[in-house]
Protein backbone atom coordinates (compact mmCIF):
# COMPACT_ATOMS: atom_id res chain seq x y z
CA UNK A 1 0.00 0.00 0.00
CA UNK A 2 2.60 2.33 0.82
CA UNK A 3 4.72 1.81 -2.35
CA UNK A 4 2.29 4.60 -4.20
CA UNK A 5 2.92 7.10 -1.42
CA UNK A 6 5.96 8.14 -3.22
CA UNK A 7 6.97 12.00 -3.83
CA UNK A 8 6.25 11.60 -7.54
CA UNK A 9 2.53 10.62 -6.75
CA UNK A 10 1.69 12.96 -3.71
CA UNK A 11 3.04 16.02 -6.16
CA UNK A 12 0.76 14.57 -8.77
CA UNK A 13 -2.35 14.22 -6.59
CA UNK A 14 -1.36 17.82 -5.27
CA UNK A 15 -1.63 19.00 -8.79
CA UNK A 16 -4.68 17.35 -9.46
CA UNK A 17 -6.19 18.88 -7.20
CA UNK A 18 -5.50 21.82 -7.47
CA UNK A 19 -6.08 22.40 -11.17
CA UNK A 20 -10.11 20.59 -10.46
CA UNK A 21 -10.57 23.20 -7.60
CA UNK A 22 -9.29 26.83 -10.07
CA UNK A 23 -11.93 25.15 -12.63
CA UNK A 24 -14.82 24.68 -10.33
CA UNK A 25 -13.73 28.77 -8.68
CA UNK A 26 -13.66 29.91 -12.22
CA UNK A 27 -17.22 27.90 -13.29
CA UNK A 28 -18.59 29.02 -10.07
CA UNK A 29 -17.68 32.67 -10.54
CA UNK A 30 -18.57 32.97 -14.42
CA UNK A 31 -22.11 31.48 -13.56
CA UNK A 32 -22.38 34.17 -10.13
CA UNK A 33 -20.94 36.87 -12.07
CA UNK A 34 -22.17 36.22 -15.57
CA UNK A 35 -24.79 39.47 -16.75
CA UNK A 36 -28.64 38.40 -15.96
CA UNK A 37 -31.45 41.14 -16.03
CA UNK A 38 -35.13 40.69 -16.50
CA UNK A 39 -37.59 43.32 -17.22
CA UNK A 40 -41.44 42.79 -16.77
CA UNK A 41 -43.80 45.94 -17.69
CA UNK A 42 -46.06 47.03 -15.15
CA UNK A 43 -49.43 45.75 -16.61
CA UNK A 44 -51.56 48.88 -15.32
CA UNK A 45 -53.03 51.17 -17.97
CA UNK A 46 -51.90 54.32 -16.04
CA UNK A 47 -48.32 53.36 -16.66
CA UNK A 48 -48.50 52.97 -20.69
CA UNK A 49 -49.48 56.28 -22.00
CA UNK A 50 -49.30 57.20 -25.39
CA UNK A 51 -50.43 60.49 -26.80
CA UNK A 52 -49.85 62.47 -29.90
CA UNK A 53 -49.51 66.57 -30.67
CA UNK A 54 -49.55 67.34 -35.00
CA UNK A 55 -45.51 67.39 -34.69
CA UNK A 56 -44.93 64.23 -32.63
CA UNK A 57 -45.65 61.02 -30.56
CA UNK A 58 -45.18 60.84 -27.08
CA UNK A 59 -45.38 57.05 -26.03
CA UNK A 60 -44.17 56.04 -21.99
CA UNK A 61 -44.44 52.58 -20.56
CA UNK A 62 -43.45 51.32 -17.26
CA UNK A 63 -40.99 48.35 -16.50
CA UNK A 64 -39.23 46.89 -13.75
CA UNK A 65 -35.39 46.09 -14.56
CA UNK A 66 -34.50 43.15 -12.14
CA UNK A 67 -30.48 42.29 -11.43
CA UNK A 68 -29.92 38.89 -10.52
CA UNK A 69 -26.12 39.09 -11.18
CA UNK A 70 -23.85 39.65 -8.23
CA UNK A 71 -22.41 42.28 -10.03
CA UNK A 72 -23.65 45.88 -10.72
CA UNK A 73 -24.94 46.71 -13.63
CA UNK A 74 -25.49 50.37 -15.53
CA UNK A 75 -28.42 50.38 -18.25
CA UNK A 76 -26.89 53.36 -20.78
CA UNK A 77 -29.66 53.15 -23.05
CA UNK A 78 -33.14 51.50 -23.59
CA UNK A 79 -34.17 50.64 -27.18
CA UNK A 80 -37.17 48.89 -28.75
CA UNK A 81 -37.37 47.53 -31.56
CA UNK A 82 -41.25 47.97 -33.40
CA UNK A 83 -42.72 45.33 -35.45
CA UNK A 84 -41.51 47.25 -38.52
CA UNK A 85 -38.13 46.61 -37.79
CA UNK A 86 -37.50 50.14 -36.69
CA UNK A 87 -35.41 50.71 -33.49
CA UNK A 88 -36.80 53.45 -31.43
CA UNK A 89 -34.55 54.88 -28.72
CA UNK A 90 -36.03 56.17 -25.24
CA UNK A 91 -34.82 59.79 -24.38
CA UNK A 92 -31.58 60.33 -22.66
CA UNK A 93 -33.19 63.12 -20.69
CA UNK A 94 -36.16 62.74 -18.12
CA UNK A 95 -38.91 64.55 -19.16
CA UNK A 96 -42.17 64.72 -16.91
CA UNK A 97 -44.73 61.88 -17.27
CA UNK A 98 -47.78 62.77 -14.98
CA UNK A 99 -48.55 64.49 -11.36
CA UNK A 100 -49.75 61.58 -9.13
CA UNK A 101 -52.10 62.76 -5.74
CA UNK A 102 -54.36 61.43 -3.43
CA UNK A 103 -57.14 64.45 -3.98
CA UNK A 104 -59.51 62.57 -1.62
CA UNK A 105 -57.29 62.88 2.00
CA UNK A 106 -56.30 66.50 2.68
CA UNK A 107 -52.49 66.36 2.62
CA UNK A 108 -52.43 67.53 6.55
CA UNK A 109 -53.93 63.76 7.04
CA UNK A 110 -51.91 61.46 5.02
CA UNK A 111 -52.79 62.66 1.24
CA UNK A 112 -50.22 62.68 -0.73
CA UNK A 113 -48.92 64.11 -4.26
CA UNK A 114 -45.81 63.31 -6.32
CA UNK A 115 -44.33 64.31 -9.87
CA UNK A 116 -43.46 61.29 -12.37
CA UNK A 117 -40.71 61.51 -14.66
CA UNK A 118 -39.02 59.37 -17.20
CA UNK A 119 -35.85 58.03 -16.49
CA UNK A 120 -32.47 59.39 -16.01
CA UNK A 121 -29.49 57.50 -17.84
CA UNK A 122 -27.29 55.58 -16.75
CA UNK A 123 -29.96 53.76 -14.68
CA UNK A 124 -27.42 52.17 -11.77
CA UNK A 125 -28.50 48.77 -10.62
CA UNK A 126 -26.80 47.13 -7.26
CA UNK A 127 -26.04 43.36 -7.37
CA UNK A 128 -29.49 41.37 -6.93
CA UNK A 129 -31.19 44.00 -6.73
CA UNK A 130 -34.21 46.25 -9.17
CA UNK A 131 -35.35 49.39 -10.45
CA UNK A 132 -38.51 50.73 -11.41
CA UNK A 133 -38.14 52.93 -14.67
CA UNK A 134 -40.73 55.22 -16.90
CA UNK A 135 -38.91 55.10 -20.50
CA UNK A 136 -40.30 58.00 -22.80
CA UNK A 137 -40.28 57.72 -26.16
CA UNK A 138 -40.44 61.05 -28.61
CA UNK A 139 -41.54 59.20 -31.95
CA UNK A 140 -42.53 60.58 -35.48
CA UNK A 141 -46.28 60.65 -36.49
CA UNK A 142 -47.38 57.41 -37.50
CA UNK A 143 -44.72 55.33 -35.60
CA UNK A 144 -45.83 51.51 -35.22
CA UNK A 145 -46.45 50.78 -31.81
CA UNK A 146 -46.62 47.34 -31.31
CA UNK A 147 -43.11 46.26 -29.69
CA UNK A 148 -41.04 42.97 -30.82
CA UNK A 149 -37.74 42.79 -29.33
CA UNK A 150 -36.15 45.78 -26.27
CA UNK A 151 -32.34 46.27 -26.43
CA UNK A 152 -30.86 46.89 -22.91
CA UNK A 153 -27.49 48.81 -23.44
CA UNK A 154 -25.08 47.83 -20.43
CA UNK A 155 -22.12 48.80 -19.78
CA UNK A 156 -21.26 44.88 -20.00
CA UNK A 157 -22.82 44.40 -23.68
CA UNK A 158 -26.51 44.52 -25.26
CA UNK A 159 -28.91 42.23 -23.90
CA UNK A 160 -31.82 41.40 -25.90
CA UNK A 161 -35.49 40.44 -24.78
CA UNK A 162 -38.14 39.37 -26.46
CA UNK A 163 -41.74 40.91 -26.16
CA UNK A 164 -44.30 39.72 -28.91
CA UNK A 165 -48.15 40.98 -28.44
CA UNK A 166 -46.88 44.46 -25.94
CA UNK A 167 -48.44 47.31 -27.34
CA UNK A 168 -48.36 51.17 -26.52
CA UNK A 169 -52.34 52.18 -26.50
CA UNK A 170 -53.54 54.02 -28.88
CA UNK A 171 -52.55 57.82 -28.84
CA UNK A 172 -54.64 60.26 -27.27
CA UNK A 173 -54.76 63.90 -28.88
CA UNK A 174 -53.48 66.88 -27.47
C-alpha cells in the first residue's frame, strides 16, 4: 500500500487537485458573475401612456429592470425595436410623465402628491437588486407601436429580450 505514497505521486495528486478546484472557482464565478437582467412591464393602464400633438408622438411605458447578477450593472440606453423593424430609442433626458395625488385625504392627514418623470441614464442597478423605470419615447407621427424585441445597453454588452403581443395604446390627442 505504501509503495504509491511516493513524492512523484503525492506532487501529482497535489496538482490534481489543485487544477479541479481553479476550474470549479472559475465555473462558479462565471455562472455568479455572468450578466442576468429581467424586465417585466407594469401591466396597469396608467403606466403605458401614449399620446400624440400634429408634430410628434409621445409614447411612456413602465418596466421593472431586475439584477440577478452579483455584479452591478449600468443600463446606458433602452431601445425597442417595433414590429416594422424600426429601433426606437427612449430619451436620454427625463422629461415629466404625470402628477400623481391622493385628492380625496387633505395632505395635513396622510394625502399625498408626487411628480413622475421618465428616467435618467445611466440607470445604476446594485447586485441582486431592481429598479422601477418610466422610459419616454419622442416618436414621429405614424410610428408603429406594437413592440417585438427591447435592447438593454449595459455597460457589459446589449442584452436582448423578447416581447411579442406588448403594445403602446392608442394615442390620445393633445
Amino acid at each position: 500500500m505504501f509503495e504509491y505514497l511516493t513524492l512523484d505521486n503525492i506532487t501529482l495528486a497535489l496538482a490534481v487537485f489543485g487544477s479541479v478546484g481553479t476550474i470549479l472557482t472559475w465555473v462558479i464565478s462565471a455562472f455568479r458573475n455572468h450578466k442576468n437582467l429581467s424586465i417585466k412591464p407594469i401591466p396597469d393602464d396608467r403606466h403605458a401612456i401614449t399620446f400624440s400633438t400634429q408634430q410628434h408622438l409621445y409614447a411612456t411605458m413602465a418596466v421593472i429592470i431586475e439584477n440577478k447578477s452579483r455584479l452591478p450593472i449600468a443600463i446606458t440606453q433602452f431601445q425597442v425595436i417595433n414590429a416594422d423593424g424600426k429601433p426606437l430609442t427612449a430619451d436620454l433626458i427625463p422629461a415629466f410623465i404625470y402628477h400623481q395625488s391622493n385628492n380625496i385625504v387633505p395632505m395635513e392627514f396622510g394625502g399625498y402628491s408626487r411628480i413622475i418623470e421618465s428616467a435618467e441614464f445611466p440607470i445604476n442597478i446594485c447586485a441582486l437588486g431592481a429598479a422601477q423605470a418610466y422610459m419616454h419615447f419622442t416618436l414621429p407621427l405614424g410610428t408603429n407601436l406594437q413592440i417585438r424585441t427591447i435592447l438593454l445597453h449595459t455597460n457589459r454588452g446589449i442584452m436582448k429580450f423578447h416581447w411579442p403581443g406588448f403594445s403602446f395604446p392608442m394615442p390620445s390627442g393633445g
